[in-house]
Protein backbone atom coordinates (compact mmCIF):
# COMPACT_ATOMS: atom_id res chain seq x y z
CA UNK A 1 126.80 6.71 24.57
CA UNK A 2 127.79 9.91 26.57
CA UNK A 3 131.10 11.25 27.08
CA UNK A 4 131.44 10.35 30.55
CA UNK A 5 130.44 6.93 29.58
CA UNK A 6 133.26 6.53 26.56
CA UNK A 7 135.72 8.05 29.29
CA UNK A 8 134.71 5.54 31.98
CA UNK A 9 135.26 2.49 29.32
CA UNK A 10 138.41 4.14 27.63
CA UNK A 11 139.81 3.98 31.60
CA UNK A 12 138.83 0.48 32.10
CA UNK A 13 140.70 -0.32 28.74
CA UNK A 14 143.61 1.35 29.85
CA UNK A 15 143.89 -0.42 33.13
CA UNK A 16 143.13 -3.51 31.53
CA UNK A 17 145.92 -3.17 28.86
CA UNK A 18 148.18 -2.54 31.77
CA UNK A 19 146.79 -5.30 34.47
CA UNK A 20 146.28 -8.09 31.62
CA UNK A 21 146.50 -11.12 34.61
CA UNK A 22 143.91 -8.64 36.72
CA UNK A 23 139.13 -8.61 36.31
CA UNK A 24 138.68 -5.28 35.32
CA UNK A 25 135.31 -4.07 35.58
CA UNK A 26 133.25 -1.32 35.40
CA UNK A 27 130.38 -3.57 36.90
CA UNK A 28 130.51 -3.67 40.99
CA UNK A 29 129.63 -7.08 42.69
CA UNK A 30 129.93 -7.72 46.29
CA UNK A 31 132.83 -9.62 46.93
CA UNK A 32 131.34 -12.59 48.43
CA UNK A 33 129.56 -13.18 45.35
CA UNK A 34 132.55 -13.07 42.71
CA UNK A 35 134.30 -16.27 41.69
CA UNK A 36 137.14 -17.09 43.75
CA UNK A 37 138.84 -17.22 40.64
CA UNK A 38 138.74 -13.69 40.13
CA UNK A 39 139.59 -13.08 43.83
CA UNK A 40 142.60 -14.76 43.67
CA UNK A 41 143.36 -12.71 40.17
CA UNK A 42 142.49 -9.72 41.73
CA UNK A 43 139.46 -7.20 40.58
CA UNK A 44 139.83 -3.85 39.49
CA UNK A 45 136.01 -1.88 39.84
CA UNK A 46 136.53 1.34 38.98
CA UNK A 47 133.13 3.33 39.17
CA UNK A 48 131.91 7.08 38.33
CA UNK A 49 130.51 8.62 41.67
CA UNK A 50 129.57 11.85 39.79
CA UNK A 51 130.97 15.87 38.77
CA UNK A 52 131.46 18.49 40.66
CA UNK A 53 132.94 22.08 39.93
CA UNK A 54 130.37 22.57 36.35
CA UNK A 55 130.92 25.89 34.48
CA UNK A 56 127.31 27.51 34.93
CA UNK A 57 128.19 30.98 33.07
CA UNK A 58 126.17 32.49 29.24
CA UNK A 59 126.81 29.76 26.89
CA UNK A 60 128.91 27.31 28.91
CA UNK A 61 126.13 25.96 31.36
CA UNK A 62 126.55 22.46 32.98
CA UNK A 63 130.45 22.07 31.15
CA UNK A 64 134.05 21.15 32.52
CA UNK A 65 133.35 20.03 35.55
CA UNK A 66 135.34 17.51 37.59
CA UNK A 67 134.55 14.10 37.30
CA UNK A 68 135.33 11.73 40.50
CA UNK A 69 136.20 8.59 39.91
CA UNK A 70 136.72 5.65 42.34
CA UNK A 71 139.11 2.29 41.62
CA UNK A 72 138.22 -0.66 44.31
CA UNK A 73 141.03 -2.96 43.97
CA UNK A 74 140.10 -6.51 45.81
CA UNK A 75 142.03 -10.23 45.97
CA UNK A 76 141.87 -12.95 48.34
CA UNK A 77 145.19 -14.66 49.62
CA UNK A 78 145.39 -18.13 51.05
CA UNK A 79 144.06 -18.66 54.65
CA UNK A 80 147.44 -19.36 55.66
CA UNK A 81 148.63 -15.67 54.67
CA UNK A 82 149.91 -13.53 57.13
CA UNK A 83 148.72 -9.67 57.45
CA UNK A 84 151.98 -8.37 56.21
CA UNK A 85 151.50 -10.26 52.88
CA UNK A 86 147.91 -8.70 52.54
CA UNK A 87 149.40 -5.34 52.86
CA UNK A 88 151.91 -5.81 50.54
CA UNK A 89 149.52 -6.86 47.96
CA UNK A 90 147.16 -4.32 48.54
CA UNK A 91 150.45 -1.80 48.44
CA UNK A 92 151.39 -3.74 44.43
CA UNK A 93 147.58 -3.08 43.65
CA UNK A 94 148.29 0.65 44.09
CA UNK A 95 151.37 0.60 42.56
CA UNK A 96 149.53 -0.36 39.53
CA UNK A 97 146.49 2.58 39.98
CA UNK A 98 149.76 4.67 39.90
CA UNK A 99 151.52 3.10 37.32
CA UNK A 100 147.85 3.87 35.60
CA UNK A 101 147.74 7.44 36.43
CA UNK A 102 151.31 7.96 35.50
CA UNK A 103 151.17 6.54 32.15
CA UNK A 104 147.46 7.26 30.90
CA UNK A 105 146.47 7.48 26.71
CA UNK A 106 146.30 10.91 25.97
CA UNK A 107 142.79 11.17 25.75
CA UNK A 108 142.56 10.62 29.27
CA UNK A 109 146.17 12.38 30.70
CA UNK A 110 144.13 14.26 33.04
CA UNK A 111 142.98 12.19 35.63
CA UNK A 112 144.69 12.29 39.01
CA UNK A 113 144.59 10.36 42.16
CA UNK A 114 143.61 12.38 44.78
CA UNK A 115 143.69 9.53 48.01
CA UNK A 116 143.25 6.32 49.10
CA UNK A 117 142.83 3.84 52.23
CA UNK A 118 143.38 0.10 52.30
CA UNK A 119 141.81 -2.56 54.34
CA UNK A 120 144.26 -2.31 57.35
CA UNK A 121 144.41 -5.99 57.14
CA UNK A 122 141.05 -6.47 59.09
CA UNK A 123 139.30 -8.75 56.49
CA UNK A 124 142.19 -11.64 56.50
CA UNK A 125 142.58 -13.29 53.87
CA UNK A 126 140.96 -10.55 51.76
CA UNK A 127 142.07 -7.33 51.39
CA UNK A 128 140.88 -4.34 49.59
CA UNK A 129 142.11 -0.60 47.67
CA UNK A 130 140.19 2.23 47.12
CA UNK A 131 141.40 4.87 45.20
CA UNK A 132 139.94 8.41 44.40
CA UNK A 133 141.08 10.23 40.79
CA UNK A 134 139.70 12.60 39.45
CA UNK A 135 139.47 14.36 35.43
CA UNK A 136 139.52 17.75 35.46
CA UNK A 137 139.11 18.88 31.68
């Protein structure tokens, strides 16, 4: 395994430790295709979208660079739901990517979340996080 790969599962331990009722995956599938199940859980993806900022000097090519990182938080509420409620839970599922980056193992203490955007309750009665950290070594 690489090091970016042991960081990406020691993060989806992490989050799964602290979202025990939540999926939490590492493995992205289209949301009409999960169990509803899960939907109603709620799924955590988070997913490596690659490093930026490498050290390229004598000795110290291709090093600490800053790896991007992006958490997709999705659920499904009843039909019945109104678009309030779907912001609100989209609102606890960042609570909990905060709670995350607030409270991280030490091995991973330096990831930070940069942004985010939310469904704007346009996909009623699903709604939808994503979340952009960051590890800078």
């Amino acid at each position: 395994m690489s090091e970016l790969s042991d960081r990406m599962d020691a993060l989806v331990a992490a989050m799964a430790a602290r979202q025990p009722l939540r999926v939490v995956t590492r493995s992205y599938l289209d949301r009409a295709l999960r169990p509803a199940a899960e939907l109603t859980a709620g799924v955590f993806t988070l997913l490596s979208m690659g490093e930026h900022g490498l050290t390229n000097a004598p000795q110290y090519n291709a090093m600490d660079g800053t790896q991007r990182v992006v958490v997709i938080g999705e659920f499904r509420l009843a039909e019945t739901a109104e678009g309030k409620a779907i912001e609100d839970a989209e609102f606890t599922m960042l609570d909990e990517v905060k709670g995350l980056c607030r409270n991280l193992p030490a091995a991973l203490c330096m990831f930070n979340l940069q942004s985010w955007q939310q469904s704007g309750q346009m996909e009623h009665p699903e709604g939808w996080i994503s979340c952009s950290l960051e590890y800078v070594p």
